[in-house]
C-alpha atoms as a PDB file:
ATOM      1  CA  UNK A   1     121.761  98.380 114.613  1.00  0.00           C
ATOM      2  CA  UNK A   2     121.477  95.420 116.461  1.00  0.00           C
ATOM      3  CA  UNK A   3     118.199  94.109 117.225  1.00  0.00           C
ATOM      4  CA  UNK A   4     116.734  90.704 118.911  1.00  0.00           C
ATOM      5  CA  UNK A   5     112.905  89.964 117.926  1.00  0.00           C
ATOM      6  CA  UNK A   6     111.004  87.881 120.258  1.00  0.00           C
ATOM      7  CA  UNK A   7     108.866  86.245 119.257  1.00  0.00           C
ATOM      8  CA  UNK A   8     110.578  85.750 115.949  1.00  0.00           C
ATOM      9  CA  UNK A   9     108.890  82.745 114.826  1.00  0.00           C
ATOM     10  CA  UNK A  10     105.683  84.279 114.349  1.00  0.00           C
ATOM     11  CA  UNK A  11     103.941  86.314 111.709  1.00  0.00           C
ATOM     12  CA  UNK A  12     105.201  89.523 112.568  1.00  0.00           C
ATOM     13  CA  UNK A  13     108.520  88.038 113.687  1.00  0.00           C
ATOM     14  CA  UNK A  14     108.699  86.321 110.309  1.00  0.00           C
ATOM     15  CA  UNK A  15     108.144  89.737 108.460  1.00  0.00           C
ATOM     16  CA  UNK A  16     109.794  91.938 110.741  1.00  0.00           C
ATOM     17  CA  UNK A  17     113.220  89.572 109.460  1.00  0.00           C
ATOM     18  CA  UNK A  18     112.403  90.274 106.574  1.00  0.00           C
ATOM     19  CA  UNK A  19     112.179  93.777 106.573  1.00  0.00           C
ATOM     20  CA  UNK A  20     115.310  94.266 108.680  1.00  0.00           C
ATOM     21  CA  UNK A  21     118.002  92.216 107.706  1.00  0.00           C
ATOM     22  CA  UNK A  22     119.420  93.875 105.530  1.00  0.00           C
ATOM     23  CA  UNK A  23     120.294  97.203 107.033  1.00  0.00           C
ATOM     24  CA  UNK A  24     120.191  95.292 110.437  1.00  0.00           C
ATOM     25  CA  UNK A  25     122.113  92.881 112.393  1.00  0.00           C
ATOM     26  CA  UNK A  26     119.085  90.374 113.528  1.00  0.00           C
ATOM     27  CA  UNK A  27     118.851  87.891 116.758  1.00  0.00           C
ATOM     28  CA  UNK A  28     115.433  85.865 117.315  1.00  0.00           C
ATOM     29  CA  UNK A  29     114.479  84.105 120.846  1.00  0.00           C
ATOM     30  CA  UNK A  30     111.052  82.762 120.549  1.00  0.00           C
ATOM     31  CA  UNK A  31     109.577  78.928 122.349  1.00  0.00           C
ATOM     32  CA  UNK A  32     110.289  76.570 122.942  1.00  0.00           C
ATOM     33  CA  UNK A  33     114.328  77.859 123.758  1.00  0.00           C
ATOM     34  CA  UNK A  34     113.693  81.021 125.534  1.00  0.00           C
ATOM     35  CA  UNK A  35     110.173  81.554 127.224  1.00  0.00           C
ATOM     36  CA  UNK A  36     109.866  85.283 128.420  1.00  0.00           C
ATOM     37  CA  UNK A  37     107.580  84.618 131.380  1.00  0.00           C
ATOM     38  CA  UNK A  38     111.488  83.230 132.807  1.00  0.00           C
ATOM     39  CA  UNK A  39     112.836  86.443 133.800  1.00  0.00           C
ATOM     40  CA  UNK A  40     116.062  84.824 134.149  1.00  0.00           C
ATOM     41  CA  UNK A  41     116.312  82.869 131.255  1.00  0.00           C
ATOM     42  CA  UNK A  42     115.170  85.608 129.280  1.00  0.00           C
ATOM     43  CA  UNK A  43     117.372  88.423 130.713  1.00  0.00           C
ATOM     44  CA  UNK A  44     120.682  85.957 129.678  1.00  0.00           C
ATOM     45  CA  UNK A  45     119.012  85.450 126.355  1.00  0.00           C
ATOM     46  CA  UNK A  46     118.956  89.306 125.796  1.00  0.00           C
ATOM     47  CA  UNK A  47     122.394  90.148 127.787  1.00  0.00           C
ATOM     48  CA  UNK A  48     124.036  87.707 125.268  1.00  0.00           C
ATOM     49  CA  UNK A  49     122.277  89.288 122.313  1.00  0.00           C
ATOM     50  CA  UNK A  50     123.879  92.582 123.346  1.00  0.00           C
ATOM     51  CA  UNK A  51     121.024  94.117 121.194  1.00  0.00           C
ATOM     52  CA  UNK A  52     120.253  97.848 120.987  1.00  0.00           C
ATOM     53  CA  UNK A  53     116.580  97.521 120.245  1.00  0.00           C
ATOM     54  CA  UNK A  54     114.420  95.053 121.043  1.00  0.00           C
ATOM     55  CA  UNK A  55     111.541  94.293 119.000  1.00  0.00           C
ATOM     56  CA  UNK A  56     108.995  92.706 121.306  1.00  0.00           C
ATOM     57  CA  UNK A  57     106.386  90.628 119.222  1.00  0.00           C
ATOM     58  CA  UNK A  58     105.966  87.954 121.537  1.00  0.00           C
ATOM     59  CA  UNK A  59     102.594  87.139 123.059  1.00  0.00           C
ATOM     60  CA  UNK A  60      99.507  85.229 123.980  1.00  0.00           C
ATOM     61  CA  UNK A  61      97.041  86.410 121.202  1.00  0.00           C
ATOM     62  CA  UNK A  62      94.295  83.223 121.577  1.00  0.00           C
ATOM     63  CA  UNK A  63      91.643  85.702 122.675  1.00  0.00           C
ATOM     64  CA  UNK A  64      89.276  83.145 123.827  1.00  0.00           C
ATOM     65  CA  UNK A  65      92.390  80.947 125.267  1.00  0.00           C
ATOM     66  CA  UNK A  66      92.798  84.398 127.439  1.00  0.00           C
ATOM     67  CA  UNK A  67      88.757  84.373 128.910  1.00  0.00           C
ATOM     68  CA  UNK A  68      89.140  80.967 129.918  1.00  0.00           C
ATOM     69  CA  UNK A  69      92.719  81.343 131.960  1.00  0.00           C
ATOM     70  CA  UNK A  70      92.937  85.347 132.551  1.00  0.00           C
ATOM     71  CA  UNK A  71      95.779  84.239 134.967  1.00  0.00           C
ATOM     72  CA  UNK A  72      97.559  83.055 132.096  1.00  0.00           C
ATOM     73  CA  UNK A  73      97.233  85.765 129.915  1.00  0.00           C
ATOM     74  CA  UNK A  74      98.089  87.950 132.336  1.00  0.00           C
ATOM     75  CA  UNK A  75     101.570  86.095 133.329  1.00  0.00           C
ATOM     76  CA  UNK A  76     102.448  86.303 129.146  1.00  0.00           C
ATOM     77  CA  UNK A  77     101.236  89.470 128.049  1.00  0.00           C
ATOM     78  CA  UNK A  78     101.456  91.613 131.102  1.00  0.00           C
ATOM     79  CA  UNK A  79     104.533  90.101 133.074  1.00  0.00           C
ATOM     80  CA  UNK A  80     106.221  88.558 130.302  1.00  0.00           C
ATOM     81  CA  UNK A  81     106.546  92.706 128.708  1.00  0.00           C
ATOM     82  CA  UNK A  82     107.457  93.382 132.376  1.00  0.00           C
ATOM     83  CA  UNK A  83     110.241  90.939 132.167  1.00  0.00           C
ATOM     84  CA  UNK A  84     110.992  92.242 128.508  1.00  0.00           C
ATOM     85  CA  UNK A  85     111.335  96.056 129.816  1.00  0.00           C
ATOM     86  CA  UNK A  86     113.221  94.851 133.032  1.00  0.00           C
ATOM     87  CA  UNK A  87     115.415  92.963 130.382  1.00  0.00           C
ATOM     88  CA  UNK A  88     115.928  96.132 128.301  1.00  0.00           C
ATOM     89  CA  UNK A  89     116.935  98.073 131.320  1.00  0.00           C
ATOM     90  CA  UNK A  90     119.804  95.745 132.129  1.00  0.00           C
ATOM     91  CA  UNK A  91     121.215  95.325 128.502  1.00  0.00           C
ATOM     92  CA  UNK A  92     120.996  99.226 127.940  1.00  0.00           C
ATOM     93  CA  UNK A  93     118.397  98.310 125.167  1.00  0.00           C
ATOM     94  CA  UNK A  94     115.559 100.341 123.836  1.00  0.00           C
ATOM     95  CA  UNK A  95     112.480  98.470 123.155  1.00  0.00           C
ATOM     96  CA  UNK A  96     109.469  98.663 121.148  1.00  0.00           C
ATOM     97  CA  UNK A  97     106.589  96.642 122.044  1.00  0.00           C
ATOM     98  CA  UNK A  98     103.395  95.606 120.034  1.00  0.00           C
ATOM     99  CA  UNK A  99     100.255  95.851 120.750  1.00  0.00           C
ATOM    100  CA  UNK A 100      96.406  95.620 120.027  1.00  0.00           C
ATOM    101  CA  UNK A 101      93.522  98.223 118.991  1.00  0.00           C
ATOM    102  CA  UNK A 102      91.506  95.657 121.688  1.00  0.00           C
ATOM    103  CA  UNK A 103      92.893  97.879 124.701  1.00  0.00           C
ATOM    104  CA  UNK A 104      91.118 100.918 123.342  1.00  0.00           C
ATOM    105  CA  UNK A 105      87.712  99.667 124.366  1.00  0.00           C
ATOM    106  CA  UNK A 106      85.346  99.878 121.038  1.00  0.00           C
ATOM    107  CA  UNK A 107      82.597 102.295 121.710  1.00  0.00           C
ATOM    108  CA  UNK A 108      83.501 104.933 119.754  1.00  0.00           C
ATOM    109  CA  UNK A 109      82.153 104.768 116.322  1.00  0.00           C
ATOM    110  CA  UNK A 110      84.576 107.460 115.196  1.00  0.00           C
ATOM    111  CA  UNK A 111      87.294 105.088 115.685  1.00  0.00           C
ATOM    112  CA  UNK A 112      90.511 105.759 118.216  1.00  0.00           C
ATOM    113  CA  UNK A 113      94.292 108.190 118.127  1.00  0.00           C
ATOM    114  CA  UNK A 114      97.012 107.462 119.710  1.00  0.00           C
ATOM    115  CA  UNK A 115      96.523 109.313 123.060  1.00  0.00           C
ATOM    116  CA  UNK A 116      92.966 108.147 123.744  1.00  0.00           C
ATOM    117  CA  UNK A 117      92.857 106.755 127.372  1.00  0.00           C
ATOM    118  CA  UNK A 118      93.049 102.900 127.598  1.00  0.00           C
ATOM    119  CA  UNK A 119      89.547 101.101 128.353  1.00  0.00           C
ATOM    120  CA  UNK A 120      90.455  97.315 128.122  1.00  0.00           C
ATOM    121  CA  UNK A 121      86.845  95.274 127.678  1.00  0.00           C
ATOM    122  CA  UNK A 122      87.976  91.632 127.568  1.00  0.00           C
ATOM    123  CA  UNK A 123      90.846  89.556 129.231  1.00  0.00           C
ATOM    124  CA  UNK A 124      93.363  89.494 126.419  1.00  0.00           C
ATOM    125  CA  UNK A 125      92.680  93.264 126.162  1.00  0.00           C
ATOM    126  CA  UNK A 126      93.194  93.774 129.759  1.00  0.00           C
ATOM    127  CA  UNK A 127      96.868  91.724 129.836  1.00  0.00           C
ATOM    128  CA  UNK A 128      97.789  94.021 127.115  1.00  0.00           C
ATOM    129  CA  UNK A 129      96.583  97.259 128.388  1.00  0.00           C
ATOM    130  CA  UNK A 130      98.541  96.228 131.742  1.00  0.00           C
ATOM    131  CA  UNK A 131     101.289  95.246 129.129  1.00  0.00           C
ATOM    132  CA  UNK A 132     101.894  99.204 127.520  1.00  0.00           C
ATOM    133  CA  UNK A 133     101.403 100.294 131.321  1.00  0.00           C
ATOM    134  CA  UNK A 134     105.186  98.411 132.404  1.00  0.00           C
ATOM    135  CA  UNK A 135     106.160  99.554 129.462  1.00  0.00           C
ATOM    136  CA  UNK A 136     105.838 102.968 129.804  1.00  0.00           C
ATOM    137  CA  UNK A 137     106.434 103.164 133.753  1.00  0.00           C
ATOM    138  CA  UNK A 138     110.108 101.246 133.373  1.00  0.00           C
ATOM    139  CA  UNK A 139     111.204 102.453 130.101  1.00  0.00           C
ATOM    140  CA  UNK A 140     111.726 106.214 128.855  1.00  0.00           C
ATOM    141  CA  UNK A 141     113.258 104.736 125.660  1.00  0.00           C
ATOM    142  CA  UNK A 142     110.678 103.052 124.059  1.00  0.00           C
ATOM    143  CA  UNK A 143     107.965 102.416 120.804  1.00  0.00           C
ATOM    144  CA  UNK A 144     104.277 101.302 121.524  1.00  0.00           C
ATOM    145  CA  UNK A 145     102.728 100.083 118.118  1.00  0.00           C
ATOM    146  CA  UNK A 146      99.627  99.048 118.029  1.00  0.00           C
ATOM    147  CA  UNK A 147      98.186  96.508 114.916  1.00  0.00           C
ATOM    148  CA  UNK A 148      94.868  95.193 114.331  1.00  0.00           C
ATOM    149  CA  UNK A 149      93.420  92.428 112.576  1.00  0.00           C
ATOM    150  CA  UNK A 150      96.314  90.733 111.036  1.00  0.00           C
ATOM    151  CA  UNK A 151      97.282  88.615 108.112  1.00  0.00           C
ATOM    152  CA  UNK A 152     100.346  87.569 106.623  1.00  0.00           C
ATOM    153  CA  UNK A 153     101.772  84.448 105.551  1.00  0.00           C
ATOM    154  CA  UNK A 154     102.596  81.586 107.338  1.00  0.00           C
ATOM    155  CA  UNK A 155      99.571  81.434 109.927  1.00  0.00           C
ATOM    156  CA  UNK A 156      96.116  81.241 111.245  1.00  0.00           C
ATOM    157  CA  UNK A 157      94.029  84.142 110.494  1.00  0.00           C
ATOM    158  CA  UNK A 158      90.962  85.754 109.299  1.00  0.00           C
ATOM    159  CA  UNK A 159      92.058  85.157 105.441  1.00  0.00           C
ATOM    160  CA  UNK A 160      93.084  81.570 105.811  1.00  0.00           C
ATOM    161  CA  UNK A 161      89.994  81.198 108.343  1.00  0.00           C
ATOM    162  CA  UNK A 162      87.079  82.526 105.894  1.00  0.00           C
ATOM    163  CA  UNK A 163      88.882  80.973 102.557  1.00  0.00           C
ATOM    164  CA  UNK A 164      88.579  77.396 104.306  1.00  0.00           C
ATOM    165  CA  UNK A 165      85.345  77.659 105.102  1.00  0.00           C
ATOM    166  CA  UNK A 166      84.378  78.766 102.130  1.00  0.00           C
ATOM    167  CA  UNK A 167      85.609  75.909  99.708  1.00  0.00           C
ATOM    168  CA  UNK A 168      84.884  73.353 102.537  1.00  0.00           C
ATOM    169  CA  UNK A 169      80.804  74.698 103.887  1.00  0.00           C
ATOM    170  CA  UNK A 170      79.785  76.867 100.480  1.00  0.00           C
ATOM    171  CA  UNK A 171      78.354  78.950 102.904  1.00  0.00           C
ATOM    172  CA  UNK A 172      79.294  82.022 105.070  1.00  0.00           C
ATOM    173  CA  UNK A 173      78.032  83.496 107.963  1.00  0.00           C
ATOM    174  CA  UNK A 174      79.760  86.709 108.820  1.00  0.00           C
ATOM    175  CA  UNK A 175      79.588  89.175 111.640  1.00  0.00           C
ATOM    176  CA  UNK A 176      78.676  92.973 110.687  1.00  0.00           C
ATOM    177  CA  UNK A 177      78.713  95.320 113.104  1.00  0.00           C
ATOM    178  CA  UNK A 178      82.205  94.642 113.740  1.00  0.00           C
ATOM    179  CA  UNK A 179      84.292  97.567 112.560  1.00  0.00           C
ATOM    180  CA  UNK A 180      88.583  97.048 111.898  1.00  0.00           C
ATOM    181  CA  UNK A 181      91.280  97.571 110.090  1.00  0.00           C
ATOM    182  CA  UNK A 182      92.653  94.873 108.178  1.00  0.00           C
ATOM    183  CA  UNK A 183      95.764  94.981 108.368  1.00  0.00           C
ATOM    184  CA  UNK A 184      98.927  93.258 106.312  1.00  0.00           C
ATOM    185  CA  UNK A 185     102.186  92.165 108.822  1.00  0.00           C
ATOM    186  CA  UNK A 186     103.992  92.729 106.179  1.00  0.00           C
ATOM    187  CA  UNK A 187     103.138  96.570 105.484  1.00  0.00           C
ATOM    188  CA  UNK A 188     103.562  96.846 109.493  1.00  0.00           C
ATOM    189  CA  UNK A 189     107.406  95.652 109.315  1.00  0.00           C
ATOM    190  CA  UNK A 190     107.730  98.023 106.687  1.00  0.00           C
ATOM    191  CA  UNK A 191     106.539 101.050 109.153  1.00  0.00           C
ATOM    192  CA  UNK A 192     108.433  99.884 111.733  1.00  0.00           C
ATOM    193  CA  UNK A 193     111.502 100.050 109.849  1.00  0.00           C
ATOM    194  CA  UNK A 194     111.001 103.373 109.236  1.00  0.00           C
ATOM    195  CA  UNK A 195     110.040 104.064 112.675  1.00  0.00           C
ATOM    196  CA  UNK A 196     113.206 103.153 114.580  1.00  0.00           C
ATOM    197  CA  UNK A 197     115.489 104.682 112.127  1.00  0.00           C
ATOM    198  CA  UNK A 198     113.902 108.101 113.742  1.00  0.00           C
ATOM    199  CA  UNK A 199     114.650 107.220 117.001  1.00  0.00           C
ATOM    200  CA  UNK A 200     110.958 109.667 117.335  1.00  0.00           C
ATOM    201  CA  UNK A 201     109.577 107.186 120.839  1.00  0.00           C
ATOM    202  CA  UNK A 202     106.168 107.191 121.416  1.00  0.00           C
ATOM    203  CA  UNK A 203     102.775 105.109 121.001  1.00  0.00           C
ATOM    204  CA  UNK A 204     101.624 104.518 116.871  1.00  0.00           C
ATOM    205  CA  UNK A 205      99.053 102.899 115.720  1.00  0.00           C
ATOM    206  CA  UNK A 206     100.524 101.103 112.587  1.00  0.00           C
ATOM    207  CA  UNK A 207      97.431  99.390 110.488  1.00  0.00           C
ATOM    208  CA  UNK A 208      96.677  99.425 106.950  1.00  0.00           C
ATOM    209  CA  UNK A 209      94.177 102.621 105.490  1.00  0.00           C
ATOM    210  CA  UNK A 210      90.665 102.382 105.969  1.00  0.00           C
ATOM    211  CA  UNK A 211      88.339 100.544 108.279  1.00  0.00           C
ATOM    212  CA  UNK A 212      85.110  97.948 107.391  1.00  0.00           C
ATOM    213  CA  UNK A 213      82.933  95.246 109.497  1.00  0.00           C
ATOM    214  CA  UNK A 214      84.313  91.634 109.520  1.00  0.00           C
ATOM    215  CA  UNK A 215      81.470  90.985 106.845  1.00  0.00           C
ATOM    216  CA  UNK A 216      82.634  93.769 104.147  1.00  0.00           C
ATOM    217  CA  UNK A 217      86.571  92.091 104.915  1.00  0.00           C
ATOM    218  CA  UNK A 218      84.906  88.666 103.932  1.00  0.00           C
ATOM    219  CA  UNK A 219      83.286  89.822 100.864  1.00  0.00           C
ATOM    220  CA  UNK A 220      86.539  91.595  99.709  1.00  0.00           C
ATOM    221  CA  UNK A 221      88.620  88.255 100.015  1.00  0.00           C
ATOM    222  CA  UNK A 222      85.649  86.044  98.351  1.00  0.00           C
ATOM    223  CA  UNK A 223      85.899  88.946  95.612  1.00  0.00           C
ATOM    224  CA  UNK A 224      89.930  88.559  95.233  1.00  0.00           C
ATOM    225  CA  UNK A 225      89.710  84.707  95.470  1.00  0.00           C
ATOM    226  CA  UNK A 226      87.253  84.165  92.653  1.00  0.00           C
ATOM    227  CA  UNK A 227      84.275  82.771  95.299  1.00  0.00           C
ATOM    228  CA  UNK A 228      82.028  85.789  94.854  1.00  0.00           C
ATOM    229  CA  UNK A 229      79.185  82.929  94.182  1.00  0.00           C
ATOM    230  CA  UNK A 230      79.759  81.779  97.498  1.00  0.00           C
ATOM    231  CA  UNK A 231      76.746  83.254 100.071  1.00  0.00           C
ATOM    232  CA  UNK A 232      77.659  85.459 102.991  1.00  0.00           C
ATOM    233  CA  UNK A 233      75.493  85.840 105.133  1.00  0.00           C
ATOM    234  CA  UNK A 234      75.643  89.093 107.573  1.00  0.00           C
ATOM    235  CA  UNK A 235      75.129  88.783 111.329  1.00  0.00           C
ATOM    236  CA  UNK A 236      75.489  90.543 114.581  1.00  0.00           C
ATOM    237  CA  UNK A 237      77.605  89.875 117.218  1.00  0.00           C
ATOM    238  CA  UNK A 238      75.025  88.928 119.701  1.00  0.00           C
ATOM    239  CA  UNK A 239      74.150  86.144 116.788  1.00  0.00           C
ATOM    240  CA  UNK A 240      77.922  85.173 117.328  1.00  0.00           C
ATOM    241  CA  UNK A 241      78.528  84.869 121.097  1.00  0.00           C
ATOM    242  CA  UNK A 242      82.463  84.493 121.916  1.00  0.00           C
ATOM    243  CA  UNK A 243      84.077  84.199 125.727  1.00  0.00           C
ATOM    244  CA  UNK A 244      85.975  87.181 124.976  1.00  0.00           C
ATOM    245  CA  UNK A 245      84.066  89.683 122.905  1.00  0.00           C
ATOM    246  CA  UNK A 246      85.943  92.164 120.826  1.00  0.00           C
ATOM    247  CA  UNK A 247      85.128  95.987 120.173  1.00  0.00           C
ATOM    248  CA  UNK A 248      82.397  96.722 118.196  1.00  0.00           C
ATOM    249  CA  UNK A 249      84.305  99.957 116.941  1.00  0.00           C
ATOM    250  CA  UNK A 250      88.249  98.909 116.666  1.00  0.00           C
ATOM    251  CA  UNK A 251      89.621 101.540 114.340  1.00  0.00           C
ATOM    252  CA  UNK A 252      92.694 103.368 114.416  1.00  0.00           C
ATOM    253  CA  UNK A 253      93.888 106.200 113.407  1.00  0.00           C
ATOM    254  CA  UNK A 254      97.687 106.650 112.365  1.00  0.00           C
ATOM    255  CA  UNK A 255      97.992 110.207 113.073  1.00  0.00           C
ATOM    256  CA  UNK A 256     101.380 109.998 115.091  1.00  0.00           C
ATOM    257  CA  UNK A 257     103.038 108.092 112.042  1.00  0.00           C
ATOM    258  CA  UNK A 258     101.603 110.219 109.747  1.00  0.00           C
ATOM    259  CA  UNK A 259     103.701 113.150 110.905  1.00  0.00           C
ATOM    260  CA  UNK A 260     106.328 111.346 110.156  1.00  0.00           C
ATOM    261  CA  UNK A 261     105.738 110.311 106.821  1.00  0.00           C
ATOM    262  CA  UNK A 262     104.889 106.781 107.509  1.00  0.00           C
ATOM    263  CA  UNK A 263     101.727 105.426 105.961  1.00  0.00           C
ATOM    264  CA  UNK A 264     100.207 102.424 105.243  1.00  0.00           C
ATOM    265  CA  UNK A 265      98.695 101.891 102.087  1.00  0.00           C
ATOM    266  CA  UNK A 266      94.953 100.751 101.748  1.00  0.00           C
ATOM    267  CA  UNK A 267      93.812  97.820 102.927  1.00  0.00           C
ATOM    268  CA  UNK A 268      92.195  96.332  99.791  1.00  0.00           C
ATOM    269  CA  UNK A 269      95.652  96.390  98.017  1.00  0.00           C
ATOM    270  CA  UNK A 270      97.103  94.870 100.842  1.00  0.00           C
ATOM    271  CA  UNK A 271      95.238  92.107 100.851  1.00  0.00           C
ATOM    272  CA  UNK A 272      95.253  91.804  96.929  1.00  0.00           C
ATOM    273  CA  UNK A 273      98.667  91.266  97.095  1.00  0.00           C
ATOM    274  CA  UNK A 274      98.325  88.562 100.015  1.00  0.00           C
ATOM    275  CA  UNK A 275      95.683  86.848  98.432  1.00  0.00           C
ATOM    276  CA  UNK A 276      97.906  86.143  95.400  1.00  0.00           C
ATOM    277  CA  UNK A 277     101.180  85.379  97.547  1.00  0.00           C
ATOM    278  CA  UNK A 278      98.278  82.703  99.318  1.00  0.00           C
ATOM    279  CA  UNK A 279      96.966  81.112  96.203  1.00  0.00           C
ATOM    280  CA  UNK A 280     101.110  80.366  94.871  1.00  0.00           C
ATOM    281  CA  UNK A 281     100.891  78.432  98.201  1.00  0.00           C
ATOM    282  CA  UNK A 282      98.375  76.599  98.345  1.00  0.00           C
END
């Protein structure tokens, strides 16, 4: 199949590659070349592609950077995927778009499926929520995945974040009653190439097995990196205010991929075996 990734430089992007090209013919457009808030730019970049999927990674994923310019957010996540679907349409493409356990709102402690109703509760949220919305109103061919908490290699994240400022402070202060699912990029490229060799379209939530607070995630990588001695301290999010505040309860549920037969393994192994792909880089 032929498929363009946008957003290909990024973590996903990077592991989505990965995980494709060998049974797949691959095309990338990602900044500073093709920006996908340029409708027209981006609709030659795809007609030239000639793709029959596309995976759409692309995005504006600085959560705070979206509560202080919603505008902006809005123009990448939202009309960006507009332009992306639009896109799609033209080239005869399907499409299968990524998104965020943020647009499911957070207060319910028993965690979210697939076809709970959308309740956005932050700006980034809210650009994505609008995002799956063109999505599903232009587009009858089309994937919704949705990730959560991500790590792989090659970027900023939680991981990298809480290993830093461990070696470099001794000292952690962690939020608590934050629930997620960690979740490994590259155990989501896996999924996904399972999922579009089904051709089965429809929203999945594609995270790794299991759900704990942002403190129990810190203690786990402390644990794998040999800095159990180092104190974490746990806190509540009112003792951590942010511009854009997450949900309290972000879990998913991978019921539709289940049916399937796509799982995700647990997180802890996951992140065992991204912990020791981190340390060969450092």
């Amino acid at each position: 199949m032929r498929i363009l990734i946008t957003g290909n430089r990024g973590q996903l992007g990077q592991a989505l590659e990965e995980a494709l090209q060998e049974e797949h013919a691959l095309g990338g457009i990602d900044l500073p070349e093709v920006d996908i808030t340029d409708r027209a730019a981006l609709c030659a970049a795809v007609t030239a592609a000639q793709p029959e999927l596309v995976i759409h990674t692309a995005a504006y994923t600085d959560v705070e950077g979206c509560a202080r310019d919603p505008a902006l957010a809005y123009r990448i996540n939202a009309l960006g995927t507009q332009n992306v679907a639009l896109a799609c349409l033209e080239a005869g493409a399907a499409l299968l778009h990524v998104s965020t356990n943020e647009v499911l709102g957070g207060d319910n402690p028993a965690g979210y499926e697939e076809w709970m109703p959308l309740k956005p509760g932050n700006p980034y949220a809210r650009s994505k929520a609008a995002a799956e919305l063109f999505v599903r109103r232009l587009l009858q061919r089309a994937y919704i995945v949705r990730i959560a908490w991500a790590f792989a290699p090659g970027g900023r994240n939680f991981v990298h974040a809480i290993l830093k400022r461990a070696r470099t402070a001794g000292a952690l202060r962690v939020v608590a009653d934050e629930i997620g699912n960690p979740t490994y990029m590259k155990d989501v490229a896996a999924a996904i190439r399972q999922l579009i060799a089904t051709g089965q379209y429809g929203t999945y939530h594609f995270v790794n097995r299991g759900a704990c607070s942002r403190w129990a995630f810190a203690n786990e990588i402390l644990r794998l990196a040999g800095l159990e001695h180092v104190p974490n301290e746990p806190i509540l999010g009112q003792d951590y205010p942010r511009l854009s505040p997450p949900p309290r309860f972000g879990e998913l549920h991978n019921i539709a991929g289940a049916a399937l037969g796509i799982t995700l393994r647990p997180w802890q192994e996951a992140l065992a075996e991204y912990i020791q792909e981190y340390e060969r880089q450092e």
